[in-house]
N, C-alpha and C. Protein backbone atom coordinates (compact mmCIF):
# COMPACT_ATOMS: atom_id res chain seq x y z
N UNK A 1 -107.27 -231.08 -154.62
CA UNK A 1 -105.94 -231.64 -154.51
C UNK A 1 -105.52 -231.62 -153.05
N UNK A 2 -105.02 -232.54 -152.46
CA UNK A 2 -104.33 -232.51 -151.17
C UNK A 2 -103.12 -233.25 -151.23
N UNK A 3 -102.09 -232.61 -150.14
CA UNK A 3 -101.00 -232.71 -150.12
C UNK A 3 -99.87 -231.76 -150.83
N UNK A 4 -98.87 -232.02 -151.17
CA UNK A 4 -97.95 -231.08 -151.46
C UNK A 4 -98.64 -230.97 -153.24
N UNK A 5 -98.77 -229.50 -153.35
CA UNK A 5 -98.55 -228.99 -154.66
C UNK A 5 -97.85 -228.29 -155.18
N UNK A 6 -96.83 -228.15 -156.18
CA UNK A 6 -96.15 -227.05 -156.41
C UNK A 6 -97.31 -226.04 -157.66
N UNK A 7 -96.49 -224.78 -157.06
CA UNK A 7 -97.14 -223.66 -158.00
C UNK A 7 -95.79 -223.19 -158.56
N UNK A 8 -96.16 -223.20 -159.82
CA UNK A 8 -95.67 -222.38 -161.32
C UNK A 8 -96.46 -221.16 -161.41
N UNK A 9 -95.40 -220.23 -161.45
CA UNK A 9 -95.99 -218.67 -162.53
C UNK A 9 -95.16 -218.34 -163.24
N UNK A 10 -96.09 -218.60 -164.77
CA UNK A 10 -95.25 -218.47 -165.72
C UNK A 10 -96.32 -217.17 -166.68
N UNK A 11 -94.90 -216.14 -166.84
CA UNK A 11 -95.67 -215.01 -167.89
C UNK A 11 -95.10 -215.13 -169.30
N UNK A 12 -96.30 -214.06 -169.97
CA UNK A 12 -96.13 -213.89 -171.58
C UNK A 12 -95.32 -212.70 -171.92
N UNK A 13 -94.28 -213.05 -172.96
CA UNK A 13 -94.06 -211.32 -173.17
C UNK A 13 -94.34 -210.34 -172.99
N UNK A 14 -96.20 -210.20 -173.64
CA UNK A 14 -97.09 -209.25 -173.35
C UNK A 14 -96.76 -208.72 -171.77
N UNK A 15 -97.22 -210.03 -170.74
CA UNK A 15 -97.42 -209.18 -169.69
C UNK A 15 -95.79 -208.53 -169.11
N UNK A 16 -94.86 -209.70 -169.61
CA UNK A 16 -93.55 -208.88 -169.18
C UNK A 16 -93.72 -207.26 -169.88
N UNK A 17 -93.66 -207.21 -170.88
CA UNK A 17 -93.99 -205.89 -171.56
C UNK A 17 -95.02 -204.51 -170.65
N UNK A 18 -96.02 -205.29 -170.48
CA UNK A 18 -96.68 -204.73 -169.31
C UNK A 18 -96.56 -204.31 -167.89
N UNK A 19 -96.15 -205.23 -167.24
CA UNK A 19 -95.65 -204.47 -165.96
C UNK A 19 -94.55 -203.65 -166.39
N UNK A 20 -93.20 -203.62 -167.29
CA UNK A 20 -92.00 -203.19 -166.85
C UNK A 20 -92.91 -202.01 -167.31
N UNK A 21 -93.82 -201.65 -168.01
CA UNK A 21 -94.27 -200.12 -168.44
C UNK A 21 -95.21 -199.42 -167.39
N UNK A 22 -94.97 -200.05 -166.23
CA UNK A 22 -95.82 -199.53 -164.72
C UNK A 22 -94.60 -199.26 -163.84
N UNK A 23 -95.02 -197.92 -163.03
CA UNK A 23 -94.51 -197.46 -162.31
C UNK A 23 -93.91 -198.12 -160.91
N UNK A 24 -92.86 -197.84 -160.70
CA UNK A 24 -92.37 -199.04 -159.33
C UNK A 24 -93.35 -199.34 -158.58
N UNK A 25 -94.10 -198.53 -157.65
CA UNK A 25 -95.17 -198.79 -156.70
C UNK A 25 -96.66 -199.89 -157.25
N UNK A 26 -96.86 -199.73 -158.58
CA UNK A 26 -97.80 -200.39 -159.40
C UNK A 26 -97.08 -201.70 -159.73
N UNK A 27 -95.98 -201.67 -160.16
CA UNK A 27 -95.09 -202.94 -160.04
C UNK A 27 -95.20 -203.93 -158.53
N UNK A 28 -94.66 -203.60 -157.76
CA UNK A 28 -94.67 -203.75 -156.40
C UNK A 28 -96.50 -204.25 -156.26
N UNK A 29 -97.33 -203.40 -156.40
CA UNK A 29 -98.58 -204.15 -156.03
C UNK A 29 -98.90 -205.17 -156.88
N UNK A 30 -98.58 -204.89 -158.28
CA UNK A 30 -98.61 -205.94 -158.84
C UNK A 30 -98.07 -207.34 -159.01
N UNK A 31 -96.62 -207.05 -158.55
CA UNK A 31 -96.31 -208.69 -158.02
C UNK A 31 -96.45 -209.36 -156.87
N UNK A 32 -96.85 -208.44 -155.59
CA UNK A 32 -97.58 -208.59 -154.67
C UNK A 32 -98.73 -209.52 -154.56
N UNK A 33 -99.66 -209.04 -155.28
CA UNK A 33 -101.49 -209.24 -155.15
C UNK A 33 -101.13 -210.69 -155.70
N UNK A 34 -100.07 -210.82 -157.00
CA UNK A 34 -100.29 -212.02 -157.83
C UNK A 34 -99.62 -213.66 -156.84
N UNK A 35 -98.81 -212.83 -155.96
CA UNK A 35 -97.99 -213.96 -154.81
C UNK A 35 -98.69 -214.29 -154.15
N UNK A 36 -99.65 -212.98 -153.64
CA UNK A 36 -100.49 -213.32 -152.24
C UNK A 36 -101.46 -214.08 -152.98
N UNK A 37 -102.11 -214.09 -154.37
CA UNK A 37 -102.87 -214.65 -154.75
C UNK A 37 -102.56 -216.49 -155.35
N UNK A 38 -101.35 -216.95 -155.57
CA UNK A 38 -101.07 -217.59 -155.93
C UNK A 38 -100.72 -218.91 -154.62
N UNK A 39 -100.31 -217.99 -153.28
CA UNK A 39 -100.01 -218.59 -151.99
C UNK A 39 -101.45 -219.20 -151.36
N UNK A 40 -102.39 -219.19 -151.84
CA UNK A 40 -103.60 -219.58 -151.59
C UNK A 40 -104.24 -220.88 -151.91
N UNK A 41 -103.05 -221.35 -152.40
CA UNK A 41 -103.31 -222.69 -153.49
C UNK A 41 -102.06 -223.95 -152.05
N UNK A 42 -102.50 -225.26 -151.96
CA UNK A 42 -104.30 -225.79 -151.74
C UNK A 42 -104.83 -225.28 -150.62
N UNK A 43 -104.34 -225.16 -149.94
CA UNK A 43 -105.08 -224.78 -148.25
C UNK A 43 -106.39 -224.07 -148.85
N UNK A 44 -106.24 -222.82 -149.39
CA UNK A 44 -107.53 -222.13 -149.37
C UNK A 44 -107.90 -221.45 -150.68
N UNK A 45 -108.02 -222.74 -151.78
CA UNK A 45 -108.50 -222.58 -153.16
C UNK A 45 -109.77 -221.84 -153.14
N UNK A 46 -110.41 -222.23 -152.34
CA UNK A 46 -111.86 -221.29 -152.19
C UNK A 46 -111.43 -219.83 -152.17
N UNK A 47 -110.87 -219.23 -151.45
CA UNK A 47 -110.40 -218.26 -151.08
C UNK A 47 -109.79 -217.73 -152.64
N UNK A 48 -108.73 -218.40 -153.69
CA UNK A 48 -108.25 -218.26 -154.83
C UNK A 48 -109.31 -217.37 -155.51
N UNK A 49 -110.62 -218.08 -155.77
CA UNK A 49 -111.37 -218.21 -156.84
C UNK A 49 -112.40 -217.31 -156.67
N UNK A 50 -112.58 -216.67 -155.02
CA UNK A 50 -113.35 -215.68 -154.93
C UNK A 50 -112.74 -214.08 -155.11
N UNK A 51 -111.44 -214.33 -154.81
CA UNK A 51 -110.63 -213.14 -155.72
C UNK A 51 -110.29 -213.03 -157.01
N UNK A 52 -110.73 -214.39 -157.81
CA UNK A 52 -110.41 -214.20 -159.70
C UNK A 52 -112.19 -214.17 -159.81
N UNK A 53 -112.27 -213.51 -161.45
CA UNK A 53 -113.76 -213.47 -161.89
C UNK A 53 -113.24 -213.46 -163.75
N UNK A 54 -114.82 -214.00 -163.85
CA UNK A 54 -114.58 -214.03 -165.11
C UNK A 54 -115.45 -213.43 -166.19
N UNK A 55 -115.45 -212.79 -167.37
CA UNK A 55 -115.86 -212.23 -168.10
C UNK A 55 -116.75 -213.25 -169.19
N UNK A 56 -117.47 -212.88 -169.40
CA UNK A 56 -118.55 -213.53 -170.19
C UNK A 56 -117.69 -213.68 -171.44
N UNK A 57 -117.60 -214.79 -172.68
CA UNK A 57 -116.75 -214.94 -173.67
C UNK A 57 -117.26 -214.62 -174.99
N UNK A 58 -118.65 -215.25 -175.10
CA UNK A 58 -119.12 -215.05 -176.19
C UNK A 58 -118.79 -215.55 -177.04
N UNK A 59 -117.89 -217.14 -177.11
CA UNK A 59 -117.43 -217.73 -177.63
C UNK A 59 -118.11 -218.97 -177.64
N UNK A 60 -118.17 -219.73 -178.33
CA UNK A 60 -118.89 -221.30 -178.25
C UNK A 60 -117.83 -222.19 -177.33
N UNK A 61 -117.59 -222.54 -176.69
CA UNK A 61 -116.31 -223.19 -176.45
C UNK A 61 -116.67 -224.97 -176.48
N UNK A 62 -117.53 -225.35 -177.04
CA UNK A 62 -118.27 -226.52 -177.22
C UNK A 62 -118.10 -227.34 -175.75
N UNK A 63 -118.46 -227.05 -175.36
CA UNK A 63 -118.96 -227.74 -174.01
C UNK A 63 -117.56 -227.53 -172.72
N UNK A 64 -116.50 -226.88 -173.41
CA UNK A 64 -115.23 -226.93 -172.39
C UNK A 64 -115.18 -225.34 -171.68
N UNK A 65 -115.24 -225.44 -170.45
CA UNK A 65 -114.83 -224.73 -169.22
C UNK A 65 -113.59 -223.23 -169.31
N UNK A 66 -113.92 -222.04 -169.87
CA UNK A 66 -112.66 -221.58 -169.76
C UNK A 66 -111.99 -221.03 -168.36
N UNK A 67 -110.57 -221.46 -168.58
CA UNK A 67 -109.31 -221.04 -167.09
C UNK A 67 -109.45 -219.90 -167.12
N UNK A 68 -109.79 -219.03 -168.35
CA UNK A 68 -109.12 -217.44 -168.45
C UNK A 68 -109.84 -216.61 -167.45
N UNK A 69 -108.70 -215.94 -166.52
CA UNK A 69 -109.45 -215.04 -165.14
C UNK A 69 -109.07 -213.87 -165.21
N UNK A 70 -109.81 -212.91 -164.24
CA UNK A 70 -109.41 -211.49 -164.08
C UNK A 70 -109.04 -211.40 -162.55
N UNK A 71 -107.97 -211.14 -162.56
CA UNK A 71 -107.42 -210.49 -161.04
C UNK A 71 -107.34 -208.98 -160.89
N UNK A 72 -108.22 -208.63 -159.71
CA UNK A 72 -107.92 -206.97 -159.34
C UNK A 72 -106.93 -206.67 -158.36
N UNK A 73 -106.14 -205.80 -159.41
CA UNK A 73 -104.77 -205.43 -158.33
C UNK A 73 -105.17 -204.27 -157.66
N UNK A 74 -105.55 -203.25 -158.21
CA UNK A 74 -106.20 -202.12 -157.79
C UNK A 74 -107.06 -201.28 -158.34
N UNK A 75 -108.03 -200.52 -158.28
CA UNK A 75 -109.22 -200.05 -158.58
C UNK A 75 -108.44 -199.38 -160.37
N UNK A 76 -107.62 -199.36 -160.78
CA UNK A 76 -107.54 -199.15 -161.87
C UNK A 76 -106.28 -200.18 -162.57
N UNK A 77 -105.63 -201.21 -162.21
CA UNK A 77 -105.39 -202.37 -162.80
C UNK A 77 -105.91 -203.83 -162.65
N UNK A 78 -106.15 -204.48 -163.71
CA UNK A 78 -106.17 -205.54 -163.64
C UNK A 78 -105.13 -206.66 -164.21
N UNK A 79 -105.27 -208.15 -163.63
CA UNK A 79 -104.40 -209.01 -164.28
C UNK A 79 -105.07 -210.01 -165.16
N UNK A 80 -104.93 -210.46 -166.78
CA UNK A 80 -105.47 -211.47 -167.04
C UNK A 80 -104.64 -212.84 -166.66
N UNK A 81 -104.63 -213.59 -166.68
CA UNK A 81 -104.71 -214.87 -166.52
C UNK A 81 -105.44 -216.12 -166.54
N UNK A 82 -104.32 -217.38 -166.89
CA UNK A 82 -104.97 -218.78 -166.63
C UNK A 82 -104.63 -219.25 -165.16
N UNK A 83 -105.69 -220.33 -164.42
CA UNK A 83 -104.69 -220.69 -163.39
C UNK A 83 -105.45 -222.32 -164.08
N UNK A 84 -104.82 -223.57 -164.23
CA UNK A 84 -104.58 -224.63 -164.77
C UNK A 84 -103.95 -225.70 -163.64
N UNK A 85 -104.87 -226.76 -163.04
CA UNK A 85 -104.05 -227.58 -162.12
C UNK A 85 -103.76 -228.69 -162.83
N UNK A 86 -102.58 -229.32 -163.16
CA UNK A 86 -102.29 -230.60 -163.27
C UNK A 86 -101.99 -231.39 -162.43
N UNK A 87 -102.97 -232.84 -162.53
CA UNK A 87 -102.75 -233.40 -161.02
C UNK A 87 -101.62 -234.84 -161.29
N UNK A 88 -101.37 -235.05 -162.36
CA UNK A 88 -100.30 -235.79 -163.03
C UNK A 88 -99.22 -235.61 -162.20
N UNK A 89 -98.83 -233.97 -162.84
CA UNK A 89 -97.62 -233.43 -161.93
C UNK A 89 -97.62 -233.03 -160.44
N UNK A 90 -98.81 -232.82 -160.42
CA UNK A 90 -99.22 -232.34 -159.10
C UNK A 90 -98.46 -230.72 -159.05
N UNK A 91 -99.43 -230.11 -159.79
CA UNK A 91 -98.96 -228.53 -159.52
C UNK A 91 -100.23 -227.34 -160.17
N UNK A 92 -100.01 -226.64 -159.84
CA UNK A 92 -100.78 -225.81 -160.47
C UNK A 92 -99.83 -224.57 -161.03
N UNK A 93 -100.62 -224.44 -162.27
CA UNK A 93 -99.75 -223.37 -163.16
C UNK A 93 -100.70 -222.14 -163.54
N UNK A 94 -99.82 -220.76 -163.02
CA UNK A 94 -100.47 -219.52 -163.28
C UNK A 94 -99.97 -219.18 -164.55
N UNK A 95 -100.49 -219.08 -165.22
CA UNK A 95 -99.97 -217.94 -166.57
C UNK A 95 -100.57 -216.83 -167.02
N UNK A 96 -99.56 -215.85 -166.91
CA UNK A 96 -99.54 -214.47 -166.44
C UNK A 96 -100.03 -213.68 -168.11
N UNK A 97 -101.00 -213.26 -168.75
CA UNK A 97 -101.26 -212.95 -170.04
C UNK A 97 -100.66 -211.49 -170.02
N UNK A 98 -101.18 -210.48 -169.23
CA UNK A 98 -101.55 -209.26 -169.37
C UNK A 98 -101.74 -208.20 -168.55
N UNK A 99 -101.09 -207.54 -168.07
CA UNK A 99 -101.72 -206.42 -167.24
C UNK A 99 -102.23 -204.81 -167.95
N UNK A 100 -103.59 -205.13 -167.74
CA UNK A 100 -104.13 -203.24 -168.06
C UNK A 100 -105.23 -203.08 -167.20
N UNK A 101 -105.49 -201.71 -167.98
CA UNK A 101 -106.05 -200.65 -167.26
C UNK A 101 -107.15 -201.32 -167.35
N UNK A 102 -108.40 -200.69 -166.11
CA UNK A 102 -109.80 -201.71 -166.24
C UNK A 102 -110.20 -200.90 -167.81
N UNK A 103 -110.09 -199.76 -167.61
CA UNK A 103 -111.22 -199.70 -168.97
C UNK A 103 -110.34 -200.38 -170.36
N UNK A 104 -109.67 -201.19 -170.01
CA UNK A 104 -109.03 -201.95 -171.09
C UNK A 104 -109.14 -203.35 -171.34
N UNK A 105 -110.04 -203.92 -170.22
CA UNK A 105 -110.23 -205.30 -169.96
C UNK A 105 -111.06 -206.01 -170.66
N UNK A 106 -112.08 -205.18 -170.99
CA UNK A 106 -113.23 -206.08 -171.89
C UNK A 106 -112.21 -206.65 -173.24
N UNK A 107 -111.30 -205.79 -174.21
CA UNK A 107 -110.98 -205.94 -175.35
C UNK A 107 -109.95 -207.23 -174.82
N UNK A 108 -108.75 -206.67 -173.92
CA UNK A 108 -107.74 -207.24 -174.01
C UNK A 108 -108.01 -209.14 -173.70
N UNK A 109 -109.06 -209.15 -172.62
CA UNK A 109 -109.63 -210.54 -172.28
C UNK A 109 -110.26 -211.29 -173.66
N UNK A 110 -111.01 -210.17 -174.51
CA UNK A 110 -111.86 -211.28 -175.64
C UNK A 110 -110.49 -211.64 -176.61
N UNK A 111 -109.46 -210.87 -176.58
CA UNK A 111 -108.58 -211.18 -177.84
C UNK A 111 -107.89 -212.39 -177.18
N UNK A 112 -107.29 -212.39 -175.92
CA UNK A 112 -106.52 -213.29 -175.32
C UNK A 112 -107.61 -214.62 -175.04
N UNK A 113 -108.31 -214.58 -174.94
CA UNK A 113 -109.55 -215.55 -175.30
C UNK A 113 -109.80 -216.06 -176.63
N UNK A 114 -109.84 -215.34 -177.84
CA UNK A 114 -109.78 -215.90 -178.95
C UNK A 114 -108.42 -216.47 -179.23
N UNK A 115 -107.41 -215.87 -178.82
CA UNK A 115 -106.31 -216.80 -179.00
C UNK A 115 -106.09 -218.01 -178.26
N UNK A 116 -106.58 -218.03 -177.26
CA UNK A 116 -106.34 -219.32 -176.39
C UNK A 116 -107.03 -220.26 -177.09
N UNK A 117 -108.25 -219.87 -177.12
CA UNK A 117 -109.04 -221.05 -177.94
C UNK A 117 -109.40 -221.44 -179.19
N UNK A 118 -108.38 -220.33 -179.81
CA UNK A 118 -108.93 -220.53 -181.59
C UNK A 118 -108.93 -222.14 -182.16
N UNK A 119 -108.19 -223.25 -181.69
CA UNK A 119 -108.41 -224.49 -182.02
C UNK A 119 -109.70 -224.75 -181.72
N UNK A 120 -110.26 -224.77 -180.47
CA UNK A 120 -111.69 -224.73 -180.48
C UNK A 120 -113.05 -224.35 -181.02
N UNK A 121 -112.52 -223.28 -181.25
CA UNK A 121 -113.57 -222.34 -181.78
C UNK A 121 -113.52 -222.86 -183.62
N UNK A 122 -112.38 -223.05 -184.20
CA UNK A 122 -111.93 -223.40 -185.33
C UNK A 122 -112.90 -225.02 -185.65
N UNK A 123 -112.42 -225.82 -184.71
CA UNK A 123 -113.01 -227.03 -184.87
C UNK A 123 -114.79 -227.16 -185.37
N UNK A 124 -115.07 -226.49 -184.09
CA UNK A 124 -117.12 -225.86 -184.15
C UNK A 124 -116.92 -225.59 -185.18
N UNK A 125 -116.36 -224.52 -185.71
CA UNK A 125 -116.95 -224.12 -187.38
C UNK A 125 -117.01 -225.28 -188.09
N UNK A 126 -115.31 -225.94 -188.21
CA UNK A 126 -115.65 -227.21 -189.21
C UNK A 126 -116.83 -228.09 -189.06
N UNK A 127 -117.07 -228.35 -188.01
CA UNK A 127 -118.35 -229.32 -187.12
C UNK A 127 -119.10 -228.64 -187.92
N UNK A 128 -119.70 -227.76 -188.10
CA UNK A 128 -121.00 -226.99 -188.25
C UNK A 128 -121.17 -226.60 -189.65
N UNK A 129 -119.73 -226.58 -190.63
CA UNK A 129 -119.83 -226.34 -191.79
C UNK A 129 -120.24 -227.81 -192.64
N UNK A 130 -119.54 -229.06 -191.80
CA UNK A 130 -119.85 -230.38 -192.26
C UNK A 130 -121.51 -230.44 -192.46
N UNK A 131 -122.13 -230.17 -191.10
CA UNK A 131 -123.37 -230.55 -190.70
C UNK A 131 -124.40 -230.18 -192.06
């Protein structure tokens, strides 16, 4: 994308739920990392994408690409998220799922993953139950 983009960050209950249950200073890094990470968008998208990573799904997603990322705020939080560009509108949209602990990431990513994509995943079955 070049030229002016606007950025959207938009969160889920969950993660509202989540930060307010972190301590001010963990708060503070946490809306921090997610600004500094979000201010990166277009100039230096490269730069975006080498600070998000993604977790293996284990899901079929029939041939489609998943958004869902992991941001490290600090050696014991992480952030899930989508980041989603629409070039219609010309913007890119963060949506904020979740913040936990790392040893909490494997679960909290596959569930927020099955929910994102259960239409998908739903469809394959029918596909496959037809077949």
């Amino acid at each position: 994308m070049v030229g002016n983009v606007d950025i959207l960050i938009e969160s889920t209950k969950d993660f509202e739920k989540d930060i307010d249950g972190l301590k001010d200073g963990e708060k503070a890094i946490t809306v921090n990392t997610i600004n500094d990470c979000s201010s990166l968008f277009p100039d230096r998208e490269v730069d975006l994408y080498r600070k998000l990573r993604r977790l293996p799904l284990g899901l079929g997603l029939n041939g489609y690409e998943s958004s869902l990322y992991i941001l490290e705020v600090s050696q014991k939080l992480r952030v899930i998220l989508t980041v989603d560009h629409d070039p219609i509108f010309r913007q890119v949209v963060f949506t904020l799922f979740r913040v936990v602990n790392s040893e909490d990431i494997d679960r909290a990513y596959q569930n927020i993953a099955e929910s994102l994509y259960q239409e998908i995943l739903y469809c394959d079955r029918e596909t496959a139950a037809i077949r």
